[in-house]
PDB file of N, CA and C in Angstrom:
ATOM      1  N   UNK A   1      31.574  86.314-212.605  1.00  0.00           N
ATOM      2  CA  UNK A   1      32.707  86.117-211.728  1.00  0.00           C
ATOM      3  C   UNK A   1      32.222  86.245-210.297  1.00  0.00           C
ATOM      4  N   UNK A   2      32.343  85.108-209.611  1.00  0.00           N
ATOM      5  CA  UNK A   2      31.494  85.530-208.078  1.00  0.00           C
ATOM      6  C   UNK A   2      32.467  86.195-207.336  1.00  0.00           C
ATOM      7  N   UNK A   3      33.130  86.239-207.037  1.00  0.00           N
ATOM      8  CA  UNK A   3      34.056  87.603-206.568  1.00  0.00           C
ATOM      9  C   UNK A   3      34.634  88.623-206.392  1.00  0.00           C
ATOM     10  N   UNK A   4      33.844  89.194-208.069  1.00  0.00           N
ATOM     11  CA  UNK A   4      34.252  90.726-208.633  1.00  0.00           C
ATOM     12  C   UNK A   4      33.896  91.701-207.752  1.00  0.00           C
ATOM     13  N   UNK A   5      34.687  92.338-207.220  1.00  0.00           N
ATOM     14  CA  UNK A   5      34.291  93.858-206.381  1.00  0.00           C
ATOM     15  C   UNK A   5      34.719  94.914-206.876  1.00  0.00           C
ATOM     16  N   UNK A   6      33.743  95.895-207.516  1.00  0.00           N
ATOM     17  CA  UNK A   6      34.241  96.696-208.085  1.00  0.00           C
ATOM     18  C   UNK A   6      35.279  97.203-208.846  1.00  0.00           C
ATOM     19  N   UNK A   7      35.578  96.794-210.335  1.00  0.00           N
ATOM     20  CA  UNK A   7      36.989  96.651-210.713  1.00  0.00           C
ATOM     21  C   UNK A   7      38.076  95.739-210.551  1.00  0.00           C
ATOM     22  N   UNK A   8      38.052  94.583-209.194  1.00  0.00           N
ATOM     23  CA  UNK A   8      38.702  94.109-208.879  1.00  0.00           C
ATOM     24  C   UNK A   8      38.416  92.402-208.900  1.00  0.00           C
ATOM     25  N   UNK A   9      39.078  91.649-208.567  1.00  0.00           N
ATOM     26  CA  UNK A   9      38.602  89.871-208.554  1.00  0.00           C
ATOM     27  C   UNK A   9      39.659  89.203-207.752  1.00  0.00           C
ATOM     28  N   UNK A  10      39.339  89.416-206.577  1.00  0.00           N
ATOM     29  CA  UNK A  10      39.992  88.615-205.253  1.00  0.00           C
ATOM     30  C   UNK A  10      40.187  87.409-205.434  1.00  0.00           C
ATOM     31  N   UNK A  11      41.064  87.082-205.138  1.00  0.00           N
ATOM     32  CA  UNK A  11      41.071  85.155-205.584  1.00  0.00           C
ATOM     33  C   UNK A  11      41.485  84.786-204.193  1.00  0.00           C
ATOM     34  N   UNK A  12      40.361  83.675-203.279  1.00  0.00           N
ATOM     35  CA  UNK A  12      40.290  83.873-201.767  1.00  0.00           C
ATOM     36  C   UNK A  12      41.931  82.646-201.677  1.00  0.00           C
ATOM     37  N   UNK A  13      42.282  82.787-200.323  1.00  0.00           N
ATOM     38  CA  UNK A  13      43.509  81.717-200.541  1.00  0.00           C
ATOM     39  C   UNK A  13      42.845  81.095-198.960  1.00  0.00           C
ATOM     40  N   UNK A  14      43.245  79.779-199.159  1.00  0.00           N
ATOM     41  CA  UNK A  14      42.760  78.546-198.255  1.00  0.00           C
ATOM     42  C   UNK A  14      42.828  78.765-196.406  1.00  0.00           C
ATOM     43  N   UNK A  15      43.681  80.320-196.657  1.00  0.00           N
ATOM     44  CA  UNK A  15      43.858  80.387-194.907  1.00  0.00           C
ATOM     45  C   UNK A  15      42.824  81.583-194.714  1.00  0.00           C
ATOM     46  N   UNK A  16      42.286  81.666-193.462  1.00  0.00           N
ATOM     47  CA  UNK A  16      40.896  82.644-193.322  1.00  0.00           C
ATOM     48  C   UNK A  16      41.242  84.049-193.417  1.00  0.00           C
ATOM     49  N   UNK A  17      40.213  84.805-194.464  1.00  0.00           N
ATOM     50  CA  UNK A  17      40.737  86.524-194.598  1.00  0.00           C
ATOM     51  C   UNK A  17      41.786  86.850-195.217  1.00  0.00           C
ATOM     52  N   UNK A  18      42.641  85.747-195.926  1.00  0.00           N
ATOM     53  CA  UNK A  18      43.546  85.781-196.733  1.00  0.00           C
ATOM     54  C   UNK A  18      43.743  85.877-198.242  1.00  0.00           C
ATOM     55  N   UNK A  19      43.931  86.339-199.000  1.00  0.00           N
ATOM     56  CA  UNK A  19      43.238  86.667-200.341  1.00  0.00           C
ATOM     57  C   UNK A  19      45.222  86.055-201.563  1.00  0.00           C
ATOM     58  N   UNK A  20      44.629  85.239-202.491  1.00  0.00           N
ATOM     59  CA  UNK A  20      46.037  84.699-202.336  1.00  0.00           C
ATOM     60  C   UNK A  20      46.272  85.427-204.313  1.00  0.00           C
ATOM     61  N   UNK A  21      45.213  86.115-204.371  1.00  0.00           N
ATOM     62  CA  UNK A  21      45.951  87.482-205.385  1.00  0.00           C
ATOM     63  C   UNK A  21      44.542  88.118-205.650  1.00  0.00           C
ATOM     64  N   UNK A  22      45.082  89.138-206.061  1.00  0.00           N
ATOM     65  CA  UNK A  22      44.254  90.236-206.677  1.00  0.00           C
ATOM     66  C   UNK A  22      44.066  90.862-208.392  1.00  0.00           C
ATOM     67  N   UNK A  23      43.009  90.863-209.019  1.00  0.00           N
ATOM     68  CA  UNK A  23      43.260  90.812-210.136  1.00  0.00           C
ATOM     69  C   UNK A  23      42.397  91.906-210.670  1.00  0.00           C
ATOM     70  N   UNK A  24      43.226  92.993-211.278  1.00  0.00           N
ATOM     71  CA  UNK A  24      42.245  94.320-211.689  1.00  0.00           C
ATOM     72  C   UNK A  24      41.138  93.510-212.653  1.00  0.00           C
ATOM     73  N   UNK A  25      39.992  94.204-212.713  1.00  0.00           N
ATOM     74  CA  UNK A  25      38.643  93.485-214.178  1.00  0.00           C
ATOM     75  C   UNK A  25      38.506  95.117-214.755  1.00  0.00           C
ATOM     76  N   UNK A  26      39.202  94.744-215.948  1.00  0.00           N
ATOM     77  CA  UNK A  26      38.573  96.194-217.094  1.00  0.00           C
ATOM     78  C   UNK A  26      37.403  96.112-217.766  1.00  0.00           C
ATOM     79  N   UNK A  27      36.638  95.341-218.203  1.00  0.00           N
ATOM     80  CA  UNK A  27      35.043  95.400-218.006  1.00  0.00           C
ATOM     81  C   UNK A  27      34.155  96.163-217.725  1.00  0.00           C
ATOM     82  N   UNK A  28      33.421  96.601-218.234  1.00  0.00           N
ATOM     83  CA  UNK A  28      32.507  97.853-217.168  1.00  0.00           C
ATOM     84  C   UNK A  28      31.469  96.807-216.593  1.00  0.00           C
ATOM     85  N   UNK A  29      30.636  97.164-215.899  1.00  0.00           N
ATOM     86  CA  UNK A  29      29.496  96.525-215.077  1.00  0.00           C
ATOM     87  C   UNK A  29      28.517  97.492-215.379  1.00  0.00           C
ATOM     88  N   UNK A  30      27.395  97.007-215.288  1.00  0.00           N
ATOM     89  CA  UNK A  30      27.040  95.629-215.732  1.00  0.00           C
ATOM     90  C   UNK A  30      27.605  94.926-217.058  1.00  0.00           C
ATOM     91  N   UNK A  31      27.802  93.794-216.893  1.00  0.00           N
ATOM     92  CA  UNK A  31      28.458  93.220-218.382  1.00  0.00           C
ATOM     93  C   UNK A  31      27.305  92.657-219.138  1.00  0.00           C
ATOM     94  N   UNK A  32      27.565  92.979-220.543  1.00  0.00           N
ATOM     95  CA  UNK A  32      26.532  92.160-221.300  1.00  0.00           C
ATOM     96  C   UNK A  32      26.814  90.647-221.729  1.00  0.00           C
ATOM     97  N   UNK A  33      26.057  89.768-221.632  1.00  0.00           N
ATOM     98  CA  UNK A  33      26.615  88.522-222.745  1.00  0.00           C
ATOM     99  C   UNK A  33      27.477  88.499-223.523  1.00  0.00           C
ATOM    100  N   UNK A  34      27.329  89.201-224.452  1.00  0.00           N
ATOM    101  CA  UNK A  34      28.560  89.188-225.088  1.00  0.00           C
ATOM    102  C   UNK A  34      29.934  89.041-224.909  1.00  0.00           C
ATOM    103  N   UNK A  35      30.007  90.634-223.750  1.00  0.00           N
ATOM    104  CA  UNK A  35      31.463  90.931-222.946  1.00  0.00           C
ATOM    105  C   UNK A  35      31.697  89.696-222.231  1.00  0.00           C
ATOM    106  N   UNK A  36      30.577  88.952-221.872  1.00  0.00           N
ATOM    107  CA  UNK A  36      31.452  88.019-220.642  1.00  0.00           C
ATOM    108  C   UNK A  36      31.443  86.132-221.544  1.00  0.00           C
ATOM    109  N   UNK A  37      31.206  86.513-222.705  1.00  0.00           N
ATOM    110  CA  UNK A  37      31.943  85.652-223.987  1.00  0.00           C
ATOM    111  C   UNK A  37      32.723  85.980-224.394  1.00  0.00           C
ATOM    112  N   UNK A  38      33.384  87.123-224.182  1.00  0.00           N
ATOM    113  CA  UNK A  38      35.009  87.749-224.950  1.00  0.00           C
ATOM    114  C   UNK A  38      35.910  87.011-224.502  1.00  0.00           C
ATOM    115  N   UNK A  39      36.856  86.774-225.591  1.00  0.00           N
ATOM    116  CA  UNK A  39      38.020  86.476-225.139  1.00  0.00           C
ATOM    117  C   UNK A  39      39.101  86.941-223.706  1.00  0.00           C
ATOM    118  N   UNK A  40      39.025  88.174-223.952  1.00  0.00           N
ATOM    119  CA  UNK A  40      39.369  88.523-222.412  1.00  0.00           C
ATOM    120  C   UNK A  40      38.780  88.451-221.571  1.00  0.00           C
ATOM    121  N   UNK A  41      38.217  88.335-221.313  1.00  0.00           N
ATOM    122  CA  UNK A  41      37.060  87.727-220.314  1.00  0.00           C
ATOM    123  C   UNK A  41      36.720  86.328-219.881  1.00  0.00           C
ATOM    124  N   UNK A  42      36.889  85.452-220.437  1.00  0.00           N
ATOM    125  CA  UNK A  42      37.356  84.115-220.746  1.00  0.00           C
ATOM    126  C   UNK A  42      38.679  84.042-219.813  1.00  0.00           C
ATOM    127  N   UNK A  43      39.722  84.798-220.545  1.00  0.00           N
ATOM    128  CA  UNK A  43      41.170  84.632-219.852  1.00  0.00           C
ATOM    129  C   UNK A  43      41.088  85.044-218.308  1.00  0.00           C
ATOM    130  N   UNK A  44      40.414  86.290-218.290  1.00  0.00           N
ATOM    131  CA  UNK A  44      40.050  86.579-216.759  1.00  0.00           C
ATOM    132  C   UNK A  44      39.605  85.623-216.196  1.00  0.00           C
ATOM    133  N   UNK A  45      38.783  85.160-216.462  1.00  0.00           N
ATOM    134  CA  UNK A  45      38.081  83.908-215.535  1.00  0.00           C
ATOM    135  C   UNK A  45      38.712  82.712-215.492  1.00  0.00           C
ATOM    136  N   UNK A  46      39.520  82.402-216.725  1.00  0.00           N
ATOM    137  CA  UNK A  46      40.841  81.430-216.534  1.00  0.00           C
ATOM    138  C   UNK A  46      41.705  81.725-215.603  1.00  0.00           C
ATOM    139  N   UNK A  47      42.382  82.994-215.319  1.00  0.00           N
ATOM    140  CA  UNK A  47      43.497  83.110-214.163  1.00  0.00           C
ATOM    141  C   UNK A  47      42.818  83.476-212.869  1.00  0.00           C
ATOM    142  N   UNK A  48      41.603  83.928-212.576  1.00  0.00           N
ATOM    143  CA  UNK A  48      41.052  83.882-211.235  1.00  0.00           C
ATOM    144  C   UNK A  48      40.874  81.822-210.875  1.00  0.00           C
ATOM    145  N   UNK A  49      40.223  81.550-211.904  1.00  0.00           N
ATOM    146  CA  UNK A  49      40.244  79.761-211.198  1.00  0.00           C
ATOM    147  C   UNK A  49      41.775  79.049-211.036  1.00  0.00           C
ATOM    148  N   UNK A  50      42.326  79.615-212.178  1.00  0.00           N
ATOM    149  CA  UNK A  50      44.054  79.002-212.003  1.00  0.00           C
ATOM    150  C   UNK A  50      44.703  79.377-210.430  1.00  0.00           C
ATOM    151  N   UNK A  51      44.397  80.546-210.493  1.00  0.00           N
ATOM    152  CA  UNK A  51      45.057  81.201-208.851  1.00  0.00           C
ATOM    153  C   UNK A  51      44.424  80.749-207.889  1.00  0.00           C
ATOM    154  N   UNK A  52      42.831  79.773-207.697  1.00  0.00           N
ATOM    155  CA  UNK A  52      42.147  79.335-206.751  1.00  0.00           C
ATOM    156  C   UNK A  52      42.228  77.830-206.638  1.00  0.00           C
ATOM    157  N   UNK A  53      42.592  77.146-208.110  1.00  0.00           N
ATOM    158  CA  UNK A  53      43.447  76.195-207.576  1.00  0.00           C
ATOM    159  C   UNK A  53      44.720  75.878-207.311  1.00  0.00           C
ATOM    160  N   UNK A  54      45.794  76.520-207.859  1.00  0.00           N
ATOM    161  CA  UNK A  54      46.649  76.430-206.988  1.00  0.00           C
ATOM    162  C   UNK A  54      47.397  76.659-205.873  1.00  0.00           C
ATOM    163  N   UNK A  55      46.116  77.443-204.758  1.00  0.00           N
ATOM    164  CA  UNK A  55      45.876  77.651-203.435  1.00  0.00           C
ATOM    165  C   UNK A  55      45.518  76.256-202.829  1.00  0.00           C
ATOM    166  N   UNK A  56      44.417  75.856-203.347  1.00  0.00           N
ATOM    167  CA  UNK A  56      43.834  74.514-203.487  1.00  0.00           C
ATOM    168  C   UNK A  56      44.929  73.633-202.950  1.00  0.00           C
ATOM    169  N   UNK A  57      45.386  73.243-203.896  1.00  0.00           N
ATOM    170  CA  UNK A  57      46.623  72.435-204.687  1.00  0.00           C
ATOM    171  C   UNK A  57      47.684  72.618-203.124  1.00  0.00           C
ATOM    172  N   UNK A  58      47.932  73.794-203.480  1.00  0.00           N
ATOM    173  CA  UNK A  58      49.185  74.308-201.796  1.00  0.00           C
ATOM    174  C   UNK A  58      48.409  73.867-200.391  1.00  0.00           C
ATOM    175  N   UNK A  59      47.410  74.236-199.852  1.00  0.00           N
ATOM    176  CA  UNK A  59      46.608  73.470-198.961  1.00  0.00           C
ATOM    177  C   UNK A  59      46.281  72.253-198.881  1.00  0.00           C
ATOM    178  N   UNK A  60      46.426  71.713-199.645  1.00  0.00           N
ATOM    179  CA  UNK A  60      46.120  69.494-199.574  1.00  0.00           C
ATOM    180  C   UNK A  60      47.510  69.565-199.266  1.00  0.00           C
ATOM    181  N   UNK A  61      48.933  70.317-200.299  1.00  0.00           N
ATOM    182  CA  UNK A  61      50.180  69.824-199.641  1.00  0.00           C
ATOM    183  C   UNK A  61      50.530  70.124-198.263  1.00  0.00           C
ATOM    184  N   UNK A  62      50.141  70.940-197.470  1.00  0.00           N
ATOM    185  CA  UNK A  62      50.303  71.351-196.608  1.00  0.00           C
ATOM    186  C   UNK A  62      49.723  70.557-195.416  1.00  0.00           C
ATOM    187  N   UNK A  63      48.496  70.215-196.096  1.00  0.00           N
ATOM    188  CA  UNK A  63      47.902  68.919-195.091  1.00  0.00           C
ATOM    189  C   UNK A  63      48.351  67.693-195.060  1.00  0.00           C
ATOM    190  N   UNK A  64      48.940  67.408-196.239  1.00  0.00           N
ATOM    191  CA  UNK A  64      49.807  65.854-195.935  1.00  0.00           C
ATOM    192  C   UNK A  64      50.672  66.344-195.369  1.00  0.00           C
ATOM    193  N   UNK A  65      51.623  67.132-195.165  1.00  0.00           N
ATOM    194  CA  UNK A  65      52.915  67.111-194.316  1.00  0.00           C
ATOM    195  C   UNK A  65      52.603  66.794-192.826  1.00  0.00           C
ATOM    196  N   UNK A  66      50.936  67.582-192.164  1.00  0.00           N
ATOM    197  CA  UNK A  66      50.436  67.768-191.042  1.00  0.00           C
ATOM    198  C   UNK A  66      50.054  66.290-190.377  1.00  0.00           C
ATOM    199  N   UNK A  67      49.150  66.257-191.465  1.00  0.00           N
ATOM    200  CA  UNK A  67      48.449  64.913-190.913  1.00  0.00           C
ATOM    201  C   UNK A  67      49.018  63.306-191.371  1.00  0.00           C
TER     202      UNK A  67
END
């Protein structure tokens, strides 16, 4: 997860220094292979990309209204 900080998984949002959720990681660290083939773990990494694109997603709309 490139954003895991300690326990946590910031999901950045499209405006600067803005973080557009926060997501506890129960995992211990270091993770083994295995753990980061688990099913929960999987799902974690499913709702950190879900929450980074539909920041995504909100920023292109935001730019057609602009431009």
């Amino acid at each position: 997860m490139p954003y895991a900080i300690r326990g946590r998984a910031p999901a950045p949002s499209s405006g600067p220094g803005r973080i557009a959720g926060d997501i506890t990681v129960e995992p211990p660290e270091p993770r083994t292979p295995e753990q980061e083939r688990s099913v929960a773990f999987l799902k974690l990494r499913a709702t950190v990309g879900d929450l980074g694109r539909a920041e995504h997603r909100a920023h292109q709309s935001r730019q057609a209204r602009v431009g």
